[in-house]
C-alpha atoms as a PDB file:
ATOM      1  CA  UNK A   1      -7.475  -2.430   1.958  1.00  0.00           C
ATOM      2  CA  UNK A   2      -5.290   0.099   3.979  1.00  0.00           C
ATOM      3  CA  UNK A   3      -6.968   0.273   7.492  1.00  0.00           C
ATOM      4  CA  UNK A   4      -4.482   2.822   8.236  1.00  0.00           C
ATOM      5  CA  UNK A   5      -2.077   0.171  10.763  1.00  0.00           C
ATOM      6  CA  UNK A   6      -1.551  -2.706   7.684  1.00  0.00           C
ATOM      7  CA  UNK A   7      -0.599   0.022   5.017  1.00  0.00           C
ATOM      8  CA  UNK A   8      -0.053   3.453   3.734  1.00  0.00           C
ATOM      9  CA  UNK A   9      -2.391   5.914   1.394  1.00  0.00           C
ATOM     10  CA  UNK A  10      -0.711   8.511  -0.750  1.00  0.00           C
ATOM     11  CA  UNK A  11      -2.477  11.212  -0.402  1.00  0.00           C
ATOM     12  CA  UNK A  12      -4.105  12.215  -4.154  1.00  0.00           C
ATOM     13  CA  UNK A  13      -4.138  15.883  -5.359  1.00  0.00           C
ATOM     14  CA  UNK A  14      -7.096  17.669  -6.340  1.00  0.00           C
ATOM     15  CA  UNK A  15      -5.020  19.765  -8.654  1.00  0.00           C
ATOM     16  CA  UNK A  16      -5.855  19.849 -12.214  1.00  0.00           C
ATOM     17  CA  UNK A  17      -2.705  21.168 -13.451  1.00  0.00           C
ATOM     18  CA  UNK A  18      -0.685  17.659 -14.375  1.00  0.00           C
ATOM     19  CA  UNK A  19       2.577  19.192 -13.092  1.00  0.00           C
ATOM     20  CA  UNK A  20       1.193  20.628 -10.015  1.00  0.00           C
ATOM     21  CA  UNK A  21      -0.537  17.428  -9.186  1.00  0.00           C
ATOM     22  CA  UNK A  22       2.587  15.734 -10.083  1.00  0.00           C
ATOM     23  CA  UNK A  23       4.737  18.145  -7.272  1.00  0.00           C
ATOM     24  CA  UNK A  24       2.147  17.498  -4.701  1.00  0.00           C
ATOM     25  CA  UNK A  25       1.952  14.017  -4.643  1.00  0.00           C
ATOM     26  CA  UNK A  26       5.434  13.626  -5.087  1.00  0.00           C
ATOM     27  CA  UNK A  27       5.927  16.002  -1.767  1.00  0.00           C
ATOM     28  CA  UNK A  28       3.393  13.688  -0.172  1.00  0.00           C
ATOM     29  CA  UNK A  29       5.011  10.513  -1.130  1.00  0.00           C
ATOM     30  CA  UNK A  30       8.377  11.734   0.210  1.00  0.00           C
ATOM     31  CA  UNK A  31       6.947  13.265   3.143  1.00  0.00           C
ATOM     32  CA  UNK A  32       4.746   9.765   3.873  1.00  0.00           C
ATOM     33  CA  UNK A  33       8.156   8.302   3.348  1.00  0.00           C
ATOM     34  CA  UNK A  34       9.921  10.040   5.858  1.00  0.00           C
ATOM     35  CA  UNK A  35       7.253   8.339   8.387  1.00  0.00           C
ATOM     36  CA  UNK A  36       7.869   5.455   7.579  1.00  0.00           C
ATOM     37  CA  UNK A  37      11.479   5.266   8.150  1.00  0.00           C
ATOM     38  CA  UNK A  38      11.846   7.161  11.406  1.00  0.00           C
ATOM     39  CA  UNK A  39       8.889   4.644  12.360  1.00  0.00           C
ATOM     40  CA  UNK A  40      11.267   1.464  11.341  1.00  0.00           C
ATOM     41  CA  UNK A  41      14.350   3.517  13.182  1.00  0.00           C
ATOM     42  CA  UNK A  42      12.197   4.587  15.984  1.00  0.00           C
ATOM     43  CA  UNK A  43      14.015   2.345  18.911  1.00  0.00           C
ATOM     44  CA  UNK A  44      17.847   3.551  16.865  1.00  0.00           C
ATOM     45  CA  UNK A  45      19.501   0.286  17.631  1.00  0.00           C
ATOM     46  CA  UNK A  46      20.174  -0.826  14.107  1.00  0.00           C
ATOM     47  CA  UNK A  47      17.316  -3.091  13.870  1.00  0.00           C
ATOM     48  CA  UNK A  48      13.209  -2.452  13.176  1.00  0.00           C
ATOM     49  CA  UNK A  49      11.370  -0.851  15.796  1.00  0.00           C
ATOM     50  CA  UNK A  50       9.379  -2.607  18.422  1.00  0.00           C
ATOM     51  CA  UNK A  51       6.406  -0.128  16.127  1.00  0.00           C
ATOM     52  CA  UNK A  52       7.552  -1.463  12.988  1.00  0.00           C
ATOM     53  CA  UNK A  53       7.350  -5.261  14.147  1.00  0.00           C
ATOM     54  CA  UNK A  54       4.073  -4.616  15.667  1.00  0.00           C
ATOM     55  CA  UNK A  55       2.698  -3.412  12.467  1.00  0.00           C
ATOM     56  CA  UNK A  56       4.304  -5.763  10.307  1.00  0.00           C
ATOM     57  CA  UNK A  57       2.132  -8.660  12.454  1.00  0.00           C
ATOM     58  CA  UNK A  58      -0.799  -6.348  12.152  1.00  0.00           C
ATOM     59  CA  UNK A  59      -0.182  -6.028   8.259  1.00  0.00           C
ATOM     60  CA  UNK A  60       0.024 -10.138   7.958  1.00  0.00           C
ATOM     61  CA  UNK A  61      -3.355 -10.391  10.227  1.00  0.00           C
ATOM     62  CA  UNK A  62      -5.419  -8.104   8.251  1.00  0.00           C
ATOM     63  CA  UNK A  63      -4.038  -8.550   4.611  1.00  0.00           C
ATOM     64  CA  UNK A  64      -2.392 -12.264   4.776  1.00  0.00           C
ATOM     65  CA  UNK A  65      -5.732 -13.680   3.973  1.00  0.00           C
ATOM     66  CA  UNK A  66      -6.915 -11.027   1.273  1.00  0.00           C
ATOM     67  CA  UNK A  67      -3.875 -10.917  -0.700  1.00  0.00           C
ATOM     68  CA  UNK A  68      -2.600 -14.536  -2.146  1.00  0.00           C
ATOM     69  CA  UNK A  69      -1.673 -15.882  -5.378  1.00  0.00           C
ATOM     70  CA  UNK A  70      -5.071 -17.694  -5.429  1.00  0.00           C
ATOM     71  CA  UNK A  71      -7.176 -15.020  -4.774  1.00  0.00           C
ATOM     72  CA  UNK A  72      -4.711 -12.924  -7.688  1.00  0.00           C
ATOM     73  CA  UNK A  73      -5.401 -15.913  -9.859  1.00  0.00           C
ATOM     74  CA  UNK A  74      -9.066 -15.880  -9.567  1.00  0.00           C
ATOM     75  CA  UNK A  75      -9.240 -12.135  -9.839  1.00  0.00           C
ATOM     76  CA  UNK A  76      -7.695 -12.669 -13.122  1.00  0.00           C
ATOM     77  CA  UNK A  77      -9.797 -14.923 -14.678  1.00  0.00           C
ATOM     78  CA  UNK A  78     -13.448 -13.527 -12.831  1.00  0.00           C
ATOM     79  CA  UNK A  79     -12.640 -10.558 -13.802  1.00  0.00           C
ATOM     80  CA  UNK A  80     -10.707 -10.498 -17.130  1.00  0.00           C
ATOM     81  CA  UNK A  81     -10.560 -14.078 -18.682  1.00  0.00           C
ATOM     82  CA  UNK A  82     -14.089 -15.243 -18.411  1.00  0.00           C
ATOM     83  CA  UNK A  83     -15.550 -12.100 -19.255  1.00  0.00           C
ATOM     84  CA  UNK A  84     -13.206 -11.697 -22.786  1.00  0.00           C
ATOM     85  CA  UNK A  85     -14.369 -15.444 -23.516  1.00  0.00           C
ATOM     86  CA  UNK A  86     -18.032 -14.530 -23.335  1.00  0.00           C
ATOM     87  CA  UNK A  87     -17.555 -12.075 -25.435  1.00  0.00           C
ATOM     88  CA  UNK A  88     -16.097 -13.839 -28.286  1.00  0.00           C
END
């Protein structure tokens, strides 16, 4: 759902290794992390950035409509309820 404005992606390792994978994506996590705060402190007057607002309104805009209880609700029972009731 990210468009790359409304959200942030974790970057996934290709690493096979479990720890490995584990160190990389935590050092992209943190590093993604670090964006995101100097972003929210960007104007330094103790308040969100003009940025941070602007995305925040971009976030509602985009993802407002797609993610709501109802559409969590119906998710639920398309996609798990109705399908373990056929079934029995």
């Amino acid at each position: 759902m990210s468009d790359g404005r409304n959200g942030w992606d974790i970057p996934t390792s290709d690493e096979t290794d479990e720890d490995l994978r584990d160190t990389e994506e935590s050092a992209s996590a943190l590093a993604l992390l670090g964006d995101i705060a100097a972003e929210f402190h960007a104007d330094g007057v103790g308040r969100p950035s003009t940025a941070w607002v602007d995305r925040m309104r971009h976030n509602w805009l985009t993802l407002g409509p797609k993610v709501t209880a109802a559409r969590m609700v119906a998710d639920y029972d398309n996609e798990l309820y109705q399908p373990m009731l056929r079934a029995l």
